[in-house]
C-alpha atoms as a PDB file:
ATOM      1  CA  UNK A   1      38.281  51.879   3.217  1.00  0.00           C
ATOM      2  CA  UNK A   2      38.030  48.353   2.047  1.00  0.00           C
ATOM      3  CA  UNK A   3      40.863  45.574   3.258  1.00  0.00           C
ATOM      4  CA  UNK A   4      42.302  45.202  -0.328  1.00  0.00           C
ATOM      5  CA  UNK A   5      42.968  49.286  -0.935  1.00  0.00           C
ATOM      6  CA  UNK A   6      44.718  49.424   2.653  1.00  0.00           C
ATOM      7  CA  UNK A   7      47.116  46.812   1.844  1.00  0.00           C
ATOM      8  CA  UNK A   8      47.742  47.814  -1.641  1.00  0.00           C
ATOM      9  CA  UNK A   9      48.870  51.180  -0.118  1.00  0.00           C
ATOM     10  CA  UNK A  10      51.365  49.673   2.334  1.00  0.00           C
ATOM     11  CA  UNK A  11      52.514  47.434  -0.771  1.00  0.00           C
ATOM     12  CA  UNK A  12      52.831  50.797  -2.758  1.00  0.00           C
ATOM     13  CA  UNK A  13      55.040  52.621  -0.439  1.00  0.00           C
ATOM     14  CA  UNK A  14      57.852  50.181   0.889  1.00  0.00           C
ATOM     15  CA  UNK A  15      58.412  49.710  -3.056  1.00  0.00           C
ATOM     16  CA  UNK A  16      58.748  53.333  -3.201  1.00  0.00           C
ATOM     17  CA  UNK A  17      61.034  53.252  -0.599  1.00  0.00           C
ATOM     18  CA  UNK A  18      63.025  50.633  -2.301  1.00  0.00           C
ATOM     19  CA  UNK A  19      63.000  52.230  -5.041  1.00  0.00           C
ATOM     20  CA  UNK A  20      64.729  55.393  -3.800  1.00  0.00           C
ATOM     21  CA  UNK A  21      67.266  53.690  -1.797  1.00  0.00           C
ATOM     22  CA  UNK A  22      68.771  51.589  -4.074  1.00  0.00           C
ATOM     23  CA  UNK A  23      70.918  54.082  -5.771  1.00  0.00           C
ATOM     24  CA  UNK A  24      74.146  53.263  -2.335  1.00  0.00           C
ATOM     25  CA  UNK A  25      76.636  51.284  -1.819  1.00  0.00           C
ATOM     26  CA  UNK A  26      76.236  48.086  -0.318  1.00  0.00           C
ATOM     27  CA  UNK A  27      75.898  49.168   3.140  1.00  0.00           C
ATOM     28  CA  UNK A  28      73.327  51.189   2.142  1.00  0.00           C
ATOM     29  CA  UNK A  29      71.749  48.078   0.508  1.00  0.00           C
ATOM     30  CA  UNK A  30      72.545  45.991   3.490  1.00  0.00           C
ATOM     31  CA  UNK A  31      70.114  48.337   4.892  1.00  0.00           C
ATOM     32  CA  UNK A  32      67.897  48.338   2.586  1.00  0.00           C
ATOM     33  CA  UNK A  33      67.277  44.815   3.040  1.00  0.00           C
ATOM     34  CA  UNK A  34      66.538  45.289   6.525  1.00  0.00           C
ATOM     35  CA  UNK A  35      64.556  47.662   6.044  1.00  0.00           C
ATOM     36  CA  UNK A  36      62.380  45.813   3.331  1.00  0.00           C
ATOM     37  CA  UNK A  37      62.328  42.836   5.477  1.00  0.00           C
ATOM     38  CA  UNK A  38      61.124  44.552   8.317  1.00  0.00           C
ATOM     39  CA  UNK A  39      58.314  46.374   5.689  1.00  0.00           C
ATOM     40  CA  UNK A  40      57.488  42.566   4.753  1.00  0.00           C
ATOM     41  CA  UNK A  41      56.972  41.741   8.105  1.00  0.00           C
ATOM     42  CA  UNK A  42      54.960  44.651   9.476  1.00  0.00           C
ATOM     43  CA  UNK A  43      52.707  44.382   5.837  1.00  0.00           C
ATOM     44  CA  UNK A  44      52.179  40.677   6.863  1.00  0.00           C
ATOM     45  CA  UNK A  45      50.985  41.706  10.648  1.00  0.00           C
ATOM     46  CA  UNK A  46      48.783  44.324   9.292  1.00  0.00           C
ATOM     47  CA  UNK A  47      47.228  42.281   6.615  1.00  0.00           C
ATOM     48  CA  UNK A  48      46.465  39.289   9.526  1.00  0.00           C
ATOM     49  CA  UNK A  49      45.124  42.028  11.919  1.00  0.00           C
ATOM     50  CA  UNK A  50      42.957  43.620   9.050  1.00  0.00           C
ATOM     51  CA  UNK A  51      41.669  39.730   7.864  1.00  0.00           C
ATOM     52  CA  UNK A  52      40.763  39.138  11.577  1.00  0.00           C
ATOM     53  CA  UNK A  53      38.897  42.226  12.124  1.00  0.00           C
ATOM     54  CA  UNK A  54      36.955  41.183   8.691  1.00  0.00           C
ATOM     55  CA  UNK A  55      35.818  37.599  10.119  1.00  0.00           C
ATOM     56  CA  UNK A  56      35.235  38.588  13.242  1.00  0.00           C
ATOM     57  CA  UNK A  57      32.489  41.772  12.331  1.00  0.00           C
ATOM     58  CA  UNK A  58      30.704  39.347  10.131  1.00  0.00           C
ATOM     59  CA  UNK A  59      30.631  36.257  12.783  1.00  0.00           C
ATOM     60  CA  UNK A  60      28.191  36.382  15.448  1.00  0.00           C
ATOM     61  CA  UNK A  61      29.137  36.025  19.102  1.00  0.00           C
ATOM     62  CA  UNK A  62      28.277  33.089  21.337  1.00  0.00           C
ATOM     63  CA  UNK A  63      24.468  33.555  22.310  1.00  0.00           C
ATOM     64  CA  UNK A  64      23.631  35.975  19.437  1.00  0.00           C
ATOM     65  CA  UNK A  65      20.986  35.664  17.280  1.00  0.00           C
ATOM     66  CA  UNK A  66      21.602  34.825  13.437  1.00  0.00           C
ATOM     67  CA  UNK A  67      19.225  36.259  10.993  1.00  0.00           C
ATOM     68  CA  UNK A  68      19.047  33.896   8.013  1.00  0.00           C
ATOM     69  CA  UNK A  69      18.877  35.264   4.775  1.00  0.00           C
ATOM     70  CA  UNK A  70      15.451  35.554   2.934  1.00  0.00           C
ATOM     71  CA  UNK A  71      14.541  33.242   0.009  1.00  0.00           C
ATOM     72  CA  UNK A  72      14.463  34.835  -3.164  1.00  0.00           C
ATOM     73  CA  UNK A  73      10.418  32.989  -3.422  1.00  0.00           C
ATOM     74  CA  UNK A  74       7.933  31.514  -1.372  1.00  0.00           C
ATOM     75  CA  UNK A  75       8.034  28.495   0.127  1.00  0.00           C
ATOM     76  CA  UNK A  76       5.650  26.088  -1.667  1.00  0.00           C
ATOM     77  CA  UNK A  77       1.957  26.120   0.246  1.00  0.00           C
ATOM     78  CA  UNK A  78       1.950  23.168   3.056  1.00  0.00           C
ATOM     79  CA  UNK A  79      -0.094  20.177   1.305  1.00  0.00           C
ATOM     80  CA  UNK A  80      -0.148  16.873   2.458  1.00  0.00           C
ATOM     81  CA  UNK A  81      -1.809  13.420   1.417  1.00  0.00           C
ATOM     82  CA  UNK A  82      -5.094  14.191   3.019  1.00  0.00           C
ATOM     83  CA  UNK A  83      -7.561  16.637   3.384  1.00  0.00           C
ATOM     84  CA  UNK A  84      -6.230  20.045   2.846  1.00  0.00           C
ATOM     85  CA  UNK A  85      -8.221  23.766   2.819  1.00  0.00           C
ATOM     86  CA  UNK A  86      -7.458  26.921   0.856  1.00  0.00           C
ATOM     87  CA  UNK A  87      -8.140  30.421   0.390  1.00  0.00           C
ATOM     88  CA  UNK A  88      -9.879  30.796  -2.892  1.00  0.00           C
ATOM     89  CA  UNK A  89      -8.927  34.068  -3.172  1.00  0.00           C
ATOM     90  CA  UNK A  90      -5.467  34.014  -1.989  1.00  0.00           C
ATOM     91  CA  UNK A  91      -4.347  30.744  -2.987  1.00  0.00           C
ATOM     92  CA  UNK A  92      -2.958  30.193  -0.073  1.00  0.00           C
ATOM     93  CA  UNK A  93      -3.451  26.172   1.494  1.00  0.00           C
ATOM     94  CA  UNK A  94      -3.120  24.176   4.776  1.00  0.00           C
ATOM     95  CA  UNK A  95      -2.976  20.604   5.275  1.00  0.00           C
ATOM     96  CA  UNK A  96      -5.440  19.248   7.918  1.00  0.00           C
ATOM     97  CA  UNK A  97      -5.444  15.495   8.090  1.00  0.00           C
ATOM     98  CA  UNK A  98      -5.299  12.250   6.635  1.00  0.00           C
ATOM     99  CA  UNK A  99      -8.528  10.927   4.992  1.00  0.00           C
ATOM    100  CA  UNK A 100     -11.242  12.236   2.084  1.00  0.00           C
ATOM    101  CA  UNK A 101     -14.341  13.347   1.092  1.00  0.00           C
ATOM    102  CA  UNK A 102     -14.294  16.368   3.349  1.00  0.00           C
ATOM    103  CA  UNK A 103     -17.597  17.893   4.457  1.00  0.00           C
ATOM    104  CA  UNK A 104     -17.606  21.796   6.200  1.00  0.00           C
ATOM    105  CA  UNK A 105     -20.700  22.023   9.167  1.00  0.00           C
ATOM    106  CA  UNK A 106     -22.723  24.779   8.741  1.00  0.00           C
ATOM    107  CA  UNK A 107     -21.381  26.920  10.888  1.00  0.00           C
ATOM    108  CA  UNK A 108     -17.592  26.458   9.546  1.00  0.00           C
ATOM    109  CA  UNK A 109     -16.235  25.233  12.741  1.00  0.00           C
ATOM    110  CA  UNK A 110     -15.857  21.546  12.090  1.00  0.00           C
ATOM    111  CA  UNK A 111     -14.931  19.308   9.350  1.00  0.00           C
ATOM    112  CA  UNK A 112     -16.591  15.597   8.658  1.00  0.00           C
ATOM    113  CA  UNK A 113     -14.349  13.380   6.552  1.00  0.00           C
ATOM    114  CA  UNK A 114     -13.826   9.700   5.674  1.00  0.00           C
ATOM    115  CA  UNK A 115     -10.488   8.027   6.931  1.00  0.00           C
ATOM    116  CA  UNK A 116      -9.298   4.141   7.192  1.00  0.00           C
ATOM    117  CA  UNK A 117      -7.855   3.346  10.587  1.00  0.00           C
ATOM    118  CA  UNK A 118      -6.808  -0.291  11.103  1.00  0.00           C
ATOM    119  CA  UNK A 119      -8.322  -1.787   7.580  1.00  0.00           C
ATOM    120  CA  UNK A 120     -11.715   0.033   9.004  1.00  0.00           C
ATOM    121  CA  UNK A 121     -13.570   3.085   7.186  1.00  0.00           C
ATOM    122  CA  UNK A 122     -14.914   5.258   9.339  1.00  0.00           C
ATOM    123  CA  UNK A 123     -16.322   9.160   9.411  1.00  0.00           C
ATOM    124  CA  UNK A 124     -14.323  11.308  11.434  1.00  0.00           C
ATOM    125  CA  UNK A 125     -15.124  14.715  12.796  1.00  0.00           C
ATOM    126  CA  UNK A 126     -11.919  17.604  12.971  1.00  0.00           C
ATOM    127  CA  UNK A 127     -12.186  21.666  14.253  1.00  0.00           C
ATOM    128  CA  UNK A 128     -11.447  23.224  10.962  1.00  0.00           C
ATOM    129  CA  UNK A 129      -8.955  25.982  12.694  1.00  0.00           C
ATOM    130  CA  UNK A 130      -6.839  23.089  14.124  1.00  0.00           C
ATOM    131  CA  UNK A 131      -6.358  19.928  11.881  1.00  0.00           C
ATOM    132  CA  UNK A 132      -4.128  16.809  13.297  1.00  0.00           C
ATOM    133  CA  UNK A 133      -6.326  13.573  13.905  1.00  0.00           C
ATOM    134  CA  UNK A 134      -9.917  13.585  14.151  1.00  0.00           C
ATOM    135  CA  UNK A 135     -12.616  11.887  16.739  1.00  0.00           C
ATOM    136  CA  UNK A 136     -14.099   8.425  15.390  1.00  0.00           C
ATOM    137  CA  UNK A 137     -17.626   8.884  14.971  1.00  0.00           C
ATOM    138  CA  UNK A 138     -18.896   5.809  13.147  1.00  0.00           C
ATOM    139  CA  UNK A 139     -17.954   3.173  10.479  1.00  0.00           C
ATOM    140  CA  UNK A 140     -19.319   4.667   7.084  1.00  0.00           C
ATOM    141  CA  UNK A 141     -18.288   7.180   4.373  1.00  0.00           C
ATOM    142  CA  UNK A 142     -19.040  10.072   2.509  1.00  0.00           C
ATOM    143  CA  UNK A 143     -19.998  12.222   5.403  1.00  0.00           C
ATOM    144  CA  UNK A 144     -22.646  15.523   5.242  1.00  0.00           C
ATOM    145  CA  UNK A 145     -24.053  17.686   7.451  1.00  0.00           C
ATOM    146  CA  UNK A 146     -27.734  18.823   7.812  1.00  0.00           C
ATOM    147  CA  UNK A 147     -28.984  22.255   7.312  1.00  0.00           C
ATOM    148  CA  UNK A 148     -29.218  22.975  11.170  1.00  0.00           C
ATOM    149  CA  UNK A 149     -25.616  21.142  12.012  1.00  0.00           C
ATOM    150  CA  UNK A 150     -27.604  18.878  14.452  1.00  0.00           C
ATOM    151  CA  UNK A 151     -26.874  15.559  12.050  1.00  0.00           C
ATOM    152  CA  UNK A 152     -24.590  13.546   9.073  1.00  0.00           C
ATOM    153  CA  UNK A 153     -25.756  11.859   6.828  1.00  0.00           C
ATOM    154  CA  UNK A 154     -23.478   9.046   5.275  1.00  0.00           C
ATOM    155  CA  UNK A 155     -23.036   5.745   3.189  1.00  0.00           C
ATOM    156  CA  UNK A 156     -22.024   2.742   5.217  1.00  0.00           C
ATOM    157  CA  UNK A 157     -22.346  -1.281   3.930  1.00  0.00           C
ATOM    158  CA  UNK A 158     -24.276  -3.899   6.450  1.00  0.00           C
ATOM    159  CA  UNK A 159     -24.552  -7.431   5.660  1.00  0.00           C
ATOM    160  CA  UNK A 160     -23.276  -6.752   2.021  1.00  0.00           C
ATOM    161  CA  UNK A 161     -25.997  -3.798   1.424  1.00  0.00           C
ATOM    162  CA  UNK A 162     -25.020  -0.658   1.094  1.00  0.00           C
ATOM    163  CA  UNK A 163     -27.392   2.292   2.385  1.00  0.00           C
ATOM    164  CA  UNK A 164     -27.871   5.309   3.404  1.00  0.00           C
ATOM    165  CA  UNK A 165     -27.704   5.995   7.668  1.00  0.00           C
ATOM    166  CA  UNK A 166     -28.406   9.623   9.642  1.00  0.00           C
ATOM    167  CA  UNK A 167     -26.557  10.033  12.520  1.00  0.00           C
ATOM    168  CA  UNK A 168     -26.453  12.805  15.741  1.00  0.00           C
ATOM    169  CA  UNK A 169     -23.552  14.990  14.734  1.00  0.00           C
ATOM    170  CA  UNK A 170     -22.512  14.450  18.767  1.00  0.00           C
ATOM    171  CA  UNK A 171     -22.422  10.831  17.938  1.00  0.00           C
ATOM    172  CA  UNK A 172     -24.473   7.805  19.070  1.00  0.00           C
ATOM    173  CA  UNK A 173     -26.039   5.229  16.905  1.00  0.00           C
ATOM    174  CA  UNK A 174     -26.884   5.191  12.732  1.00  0.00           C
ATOM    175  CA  UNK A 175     -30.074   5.615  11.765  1.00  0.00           C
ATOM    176  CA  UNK A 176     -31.106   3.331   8.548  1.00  0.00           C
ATOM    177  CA  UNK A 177     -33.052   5.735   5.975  1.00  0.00           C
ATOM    178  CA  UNK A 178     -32.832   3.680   2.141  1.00  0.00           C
ATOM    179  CA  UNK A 179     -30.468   2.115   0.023  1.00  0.00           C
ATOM    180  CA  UNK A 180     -28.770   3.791  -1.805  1.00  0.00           C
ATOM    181  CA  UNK A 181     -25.534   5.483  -1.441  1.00  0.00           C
ATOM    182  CA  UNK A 182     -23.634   9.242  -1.646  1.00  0.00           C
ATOM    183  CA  UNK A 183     -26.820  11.091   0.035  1.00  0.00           C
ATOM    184  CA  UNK A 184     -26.871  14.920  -0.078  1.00  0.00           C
ATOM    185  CA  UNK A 185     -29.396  16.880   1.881  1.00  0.00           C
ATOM    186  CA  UNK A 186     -32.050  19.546   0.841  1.00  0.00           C
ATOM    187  CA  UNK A 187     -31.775  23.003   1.729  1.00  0.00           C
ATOM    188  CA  UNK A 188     -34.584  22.846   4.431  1.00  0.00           C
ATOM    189  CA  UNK A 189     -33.218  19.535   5.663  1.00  0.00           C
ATOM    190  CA  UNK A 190     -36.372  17.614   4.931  1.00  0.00           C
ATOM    191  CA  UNK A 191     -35.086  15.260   1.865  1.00  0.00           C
ATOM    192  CA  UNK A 192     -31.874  13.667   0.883  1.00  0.00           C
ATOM    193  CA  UNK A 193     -31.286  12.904  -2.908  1.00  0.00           C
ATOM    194  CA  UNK A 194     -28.971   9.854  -3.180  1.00  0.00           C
ATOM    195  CA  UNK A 195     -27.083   7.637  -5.937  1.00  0.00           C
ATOM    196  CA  UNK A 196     -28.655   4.039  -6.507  1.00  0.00           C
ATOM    197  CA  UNK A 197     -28.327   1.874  -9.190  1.00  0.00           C
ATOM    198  CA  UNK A 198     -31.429  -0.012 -11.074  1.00  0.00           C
ATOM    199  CA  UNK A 199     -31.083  -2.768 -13.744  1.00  0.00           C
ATOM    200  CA  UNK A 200     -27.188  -1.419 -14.016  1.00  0.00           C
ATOM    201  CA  UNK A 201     -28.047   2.077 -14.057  1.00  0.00           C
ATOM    202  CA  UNK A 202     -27.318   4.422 -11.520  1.00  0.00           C
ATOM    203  CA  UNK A 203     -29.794   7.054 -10.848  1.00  0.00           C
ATOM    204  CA  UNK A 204     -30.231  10.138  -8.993  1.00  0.00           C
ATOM    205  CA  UNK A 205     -33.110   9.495  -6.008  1.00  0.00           C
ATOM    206  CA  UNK A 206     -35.250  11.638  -3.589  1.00  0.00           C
ATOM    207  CA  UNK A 207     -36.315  10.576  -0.226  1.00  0.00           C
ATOM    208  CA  UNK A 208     -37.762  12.002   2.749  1.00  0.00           C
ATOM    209  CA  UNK A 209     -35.090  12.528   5.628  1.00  0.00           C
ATOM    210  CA  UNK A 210     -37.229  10.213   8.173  1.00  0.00           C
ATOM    211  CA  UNK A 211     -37.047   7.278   5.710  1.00  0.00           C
ATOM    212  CA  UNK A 212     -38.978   5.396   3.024  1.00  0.00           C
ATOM    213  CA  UNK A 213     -39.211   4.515  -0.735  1.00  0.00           C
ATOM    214  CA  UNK A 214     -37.263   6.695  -2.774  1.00  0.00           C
ATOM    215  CA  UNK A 215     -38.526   8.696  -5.737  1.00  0.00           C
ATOM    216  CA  UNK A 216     -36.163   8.573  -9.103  1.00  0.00           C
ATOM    217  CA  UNK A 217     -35.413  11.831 -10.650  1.00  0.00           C
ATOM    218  CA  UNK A 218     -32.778  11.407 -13.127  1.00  0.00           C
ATOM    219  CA  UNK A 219     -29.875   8.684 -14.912  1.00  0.00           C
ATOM    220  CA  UNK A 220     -27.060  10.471 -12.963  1.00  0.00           C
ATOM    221  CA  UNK A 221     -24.772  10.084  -9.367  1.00  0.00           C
ATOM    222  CA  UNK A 222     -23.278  12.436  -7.213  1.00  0.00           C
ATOM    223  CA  UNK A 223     -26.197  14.504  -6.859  1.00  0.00           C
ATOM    224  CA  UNK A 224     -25.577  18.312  -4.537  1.00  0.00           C
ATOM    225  CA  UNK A 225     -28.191  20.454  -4.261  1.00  0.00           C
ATOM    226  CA  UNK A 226     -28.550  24.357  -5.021  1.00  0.00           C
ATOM    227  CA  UNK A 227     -28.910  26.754  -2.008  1.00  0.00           C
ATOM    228  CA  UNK A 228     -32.198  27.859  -2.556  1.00  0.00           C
ATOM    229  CA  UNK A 229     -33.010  23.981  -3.191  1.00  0.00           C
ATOM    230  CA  UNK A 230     -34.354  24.915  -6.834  1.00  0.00           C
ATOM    231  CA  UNK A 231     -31.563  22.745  -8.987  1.00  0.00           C
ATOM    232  CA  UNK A 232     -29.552  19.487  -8.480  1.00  0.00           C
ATOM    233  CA  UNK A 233     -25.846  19.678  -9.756  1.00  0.00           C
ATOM    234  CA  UNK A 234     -24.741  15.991 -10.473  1.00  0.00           C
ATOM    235  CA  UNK A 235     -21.966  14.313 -12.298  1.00  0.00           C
ATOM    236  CA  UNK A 236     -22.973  11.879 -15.785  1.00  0.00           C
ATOM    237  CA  UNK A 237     -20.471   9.389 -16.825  1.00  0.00           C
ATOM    238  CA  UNK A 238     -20.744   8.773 -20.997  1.00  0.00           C
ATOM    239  CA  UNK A 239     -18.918   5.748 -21.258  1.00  0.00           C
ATOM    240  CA  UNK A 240     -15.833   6.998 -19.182  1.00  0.00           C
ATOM    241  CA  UNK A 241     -15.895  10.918 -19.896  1.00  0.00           C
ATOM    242  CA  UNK A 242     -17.715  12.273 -17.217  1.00  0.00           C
ATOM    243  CA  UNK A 243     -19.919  15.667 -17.178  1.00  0.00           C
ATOM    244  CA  UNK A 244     -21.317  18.048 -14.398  1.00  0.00           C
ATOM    245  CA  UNK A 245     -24.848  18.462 -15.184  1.00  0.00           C
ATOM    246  CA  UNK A 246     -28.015  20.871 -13.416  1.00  0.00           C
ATOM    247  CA  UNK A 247     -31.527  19.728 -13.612  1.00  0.00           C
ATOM    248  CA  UNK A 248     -34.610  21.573 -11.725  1.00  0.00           C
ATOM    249  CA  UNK A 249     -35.261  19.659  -9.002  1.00  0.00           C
ATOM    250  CA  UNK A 250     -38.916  18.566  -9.625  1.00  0.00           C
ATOM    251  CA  UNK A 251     -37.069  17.008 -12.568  1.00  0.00           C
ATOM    252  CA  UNK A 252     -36.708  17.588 -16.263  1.00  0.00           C
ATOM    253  CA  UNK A 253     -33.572  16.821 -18.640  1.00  0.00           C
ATOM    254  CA  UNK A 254     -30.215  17.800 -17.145  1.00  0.00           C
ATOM    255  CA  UNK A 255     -27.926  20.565 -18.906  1.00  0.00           C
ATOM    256  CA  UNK A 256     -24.686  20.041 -19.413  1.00  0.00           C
ATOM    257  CA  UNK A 257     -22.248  22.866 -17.917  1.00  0.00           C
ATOM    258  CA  UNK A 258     -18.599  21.379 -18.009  1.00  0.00           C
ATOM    259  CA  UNK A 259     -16.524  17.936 -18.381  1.00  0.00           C
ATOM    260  CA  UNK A 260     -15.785  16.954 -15.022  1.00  0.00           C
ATOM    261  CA  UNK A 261     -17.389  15.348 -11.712  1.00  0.00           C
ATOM    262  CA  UNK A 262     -18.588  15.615  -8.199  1.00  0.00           C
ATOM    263  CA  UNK A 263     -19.712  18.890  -7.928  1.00  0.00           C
ATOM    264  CA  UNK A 264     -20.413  21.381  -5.446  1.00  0.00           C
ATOM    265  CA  UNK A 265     -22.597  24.542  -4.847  1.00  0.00           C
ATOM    266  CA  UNK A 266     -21.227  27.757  -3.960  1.00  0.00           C
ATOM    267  CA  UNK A 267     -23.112  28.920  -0.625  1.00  0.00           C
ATOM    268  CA  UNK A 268     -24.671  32.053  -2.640  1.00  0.00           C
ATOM    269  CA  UNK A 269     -25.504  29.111  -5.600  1.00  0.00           C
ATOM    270  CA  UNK A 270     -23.494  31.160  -8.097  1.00  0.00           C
ATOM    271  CA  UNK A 271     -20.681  28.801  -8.942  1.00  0.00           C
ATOM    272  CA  UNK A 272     -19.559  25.374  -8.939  1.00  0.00           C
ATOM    273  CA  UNK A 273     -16.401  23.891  -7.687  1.00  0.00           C
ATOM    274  CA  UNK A 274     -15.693  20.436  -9.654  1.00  0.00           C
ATOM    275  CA  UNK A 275     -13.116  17.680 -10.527  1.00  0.00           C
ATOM    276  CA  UNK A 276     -11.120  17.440 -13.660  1.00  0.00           C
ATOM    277  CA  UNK A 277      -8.983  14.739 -14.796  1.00  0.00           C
ATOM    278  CA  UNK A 278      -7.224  16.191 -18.057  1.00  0.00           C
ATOM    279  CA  UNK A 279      -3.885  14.968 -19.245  1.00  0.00           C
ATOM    280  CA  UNK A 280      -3.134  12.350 -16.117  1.00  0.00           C
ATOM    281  CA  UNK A 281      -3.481  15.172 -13.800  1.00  0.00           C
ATOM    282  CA  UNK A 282      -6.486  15.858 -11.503  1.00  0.00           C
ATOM    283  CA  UNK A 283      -7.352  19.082 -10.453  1.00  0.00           C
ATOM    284  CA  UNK A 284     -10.212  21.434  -8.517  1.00  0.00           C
ATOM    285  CA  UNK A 285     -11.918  23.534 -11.014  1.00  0.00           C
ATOM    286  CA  UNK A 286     -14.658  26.676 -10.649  1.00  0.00           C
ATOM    287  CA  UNK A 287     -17.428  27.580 -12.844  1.00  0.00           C
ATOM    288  CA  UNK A 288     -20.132  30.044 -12.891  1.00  0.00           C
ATOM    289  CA  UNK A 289     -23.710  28.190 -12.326  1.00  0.00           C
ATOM    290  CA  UNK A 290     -25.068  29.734 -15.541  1.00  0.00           C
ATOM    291  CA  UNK A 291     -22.233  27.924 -17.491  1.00  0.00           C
ATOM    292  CA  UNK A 292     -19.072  29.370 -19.155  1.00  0.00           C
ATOM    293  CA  UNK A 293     -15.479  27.941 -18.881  1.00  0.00           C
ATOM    294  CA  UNK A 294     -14.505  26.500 -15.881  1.00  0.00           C
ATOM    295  CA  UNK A 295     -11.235  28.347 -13.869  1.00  0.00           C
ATOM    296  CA  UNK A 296      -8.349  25.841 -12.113  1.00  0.00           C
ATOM    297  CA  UNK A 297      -7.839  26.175  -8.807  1.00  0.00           C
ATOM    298  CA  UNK A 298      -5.052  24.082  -7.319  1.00  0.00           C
ATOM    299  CA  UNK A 299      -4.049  20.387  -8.550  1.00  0.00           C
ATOM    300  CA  UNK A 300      -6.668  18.019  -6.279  1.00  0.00           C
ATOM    301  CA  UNK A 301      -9.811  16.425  -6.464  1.00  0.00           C
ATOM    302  CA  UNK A 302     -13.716  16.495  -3.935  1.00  0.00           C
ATOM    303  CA  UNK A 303     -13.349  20.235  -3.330  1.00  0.00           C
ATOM    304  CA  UNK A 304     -16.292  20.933  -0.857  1.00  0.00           C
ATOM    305  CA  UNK A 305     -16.844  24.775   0.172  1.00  0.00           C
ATOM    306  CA  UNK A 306     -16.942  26.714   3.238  1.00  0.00           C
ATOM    307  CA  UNK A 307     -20.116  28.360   4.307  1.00  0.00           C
ATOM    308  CA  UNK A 308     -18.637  31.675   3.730  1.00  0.00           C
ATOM    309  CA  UNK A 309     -17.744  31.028   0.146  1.00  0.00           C
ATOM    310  CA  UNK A 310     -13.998  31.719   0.525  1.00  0.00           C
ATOM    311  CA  UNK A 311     -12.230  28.447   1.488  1.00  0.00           C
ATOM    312  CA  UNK A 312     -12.201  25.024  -0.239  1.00  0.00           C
ATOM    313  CA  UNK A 313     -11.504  22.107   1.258  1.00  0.00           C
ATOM    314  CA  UNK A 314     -10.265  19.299  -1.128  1.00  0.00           C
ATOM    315  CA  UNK A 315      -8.430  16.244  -1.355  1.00  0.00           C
ATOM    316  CA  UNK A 316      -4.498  15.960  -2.031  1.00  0.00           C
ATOM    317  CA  UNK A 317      -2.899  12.822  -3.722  1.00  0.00           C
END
């Protein structure tokens, strides 16, 4: 029986017993107000004792544990300025670490990414399960991994030139291959197609991964080979509205599949993952390789894939 009903009953009968007894004399209401003083009091000890019963069955005793209540909606998914991962299908993301231009290895145990330590850009190397920091490799940026995990290639600037370097993924020393920058390798490892500019152009270039003169393909930058190595994805910029295009890879004119820029092959080659920049907010988008209307992700920008198809890591402002 709840607190209020008991005392509301007590209330109830010393007026009825007021009520009854004040038909006497006034001895008879002499004790009458004893008697409703004394109901007073004992309704005023039974109210306190009822109170104190209620406080102390909802307050927990020293050492027990307090379950806090449940929010009525999910806390918001743990970004951070940095490179973050999620769950395509889940939408679910983690933060990992500061820095950018994430790149997965092969076998989705590591992350390569670009961070600034001490006014110095550098490529850094992070286990994908664990995040925080990151082990120095070398001074460059825009890490990516060969086909066999073994190396990175990267961009780094020597003596005012900027080219393209291959280093062991264990570390060790750079490897000159061209200028150039933003290489990406071929599906067999062999090549790496790279971003250079001519005359004020840039232009999309092929090179063998050993080194040498590189062959121009197409007016373009941000080149990312297909799986199968059939078609280059790359990103045209029209006089500031930028485009994802795909072009065979022995060259022809590109086709235009969506507004947008620096995109990314899904493992199977069946969709792209891309950046758009529409109304002052940047954000990773997906589209079918065959072309269609690309889907939003999560607000961001670089989104790279995992080798299984079902993360993407990309970079949070």
């Amino acid at each position: 029986m709840p607190t209020y009903r008991i005392a509301r009953i007590i209330f109830d009968t010393a007026a009825q017993a007021g009520r009854h007894i004040n038909g006497g004399g006034s001895r008879l209401k002499r004790e009458n107000m004893s008697r409703l003083l004394i109901g007073g009091i004992l309704v005023a000890v039974v109210i306190g004792v009822l109170v104190w019963l209620n406080v102390s069955d909802d307050s927990p005793e020293d050492g027990e544990a307090v379950t806090p209540t449940s929010p009525t909606s999910a806390p918001p998914a743990p970004t951070g300025p940095g490179v973050n991962v999620i769950d395509v299908a889940a939408g679910s993301s983690v933060y990992l670490s500061p820095g950018s231009e994430p790149a997965w290895s092969p076998d989705g145990s590591q992350l390569a990414f670009t961070s600034e330590e001490e006014g110095q850009t550098g490529v850094y190397v992070i286990e994908a399960a664990a995040g925080s920091g990151g082990t120095f490799l070398t001074p460059g940026s825009g890490p990516v991994w060969s086909p066999d995990g073994s190396q990175l290639a990267f961009t780094s600037e020597e003596e005012g030139e900027t080219g393209v370097y291959v280093i062991d993924a264990a570390g060790g020393s750079g490897t000159f291959v061209t200028l150039g920058s933003g290489p990406v390798w071929s599906s067999d490892g062999s090549e790496l197609a790279f971003t250079a500019e001519e005359e004020g152009q840039l232009g999309i270039y092929v090179v063998d991964a050993a080194g040498g003169t590189g062959t121009f393909l197409t007016p373009g930058s941000e080149p990312v080979w297909s799986p199968d190595g059939s078609q280059l994805a790359f990103t045209v910029d029209d006089a500031g509205d930028a485009g994802v295009y795909v072009i065979d890879a022995a060259g022809s004119t590109g086709t235009f599949l969506s507004p947008g820029s620096g995109p990314v092959w899904s493992p199977d080659g069946t969709q792209l993952a891309f950046t758009v920049d529409e109304g002052g907010e940047t954000g990773v988008y997906v589209i079918d390789a065959a072309g269609g209307t690309g889907t939003f992700v999560i607000l961001g920008s670089g989104p790279v894939w995992s080798p299984d198809g079902s993360q993407l890591a990309f970079i949070q402002q």
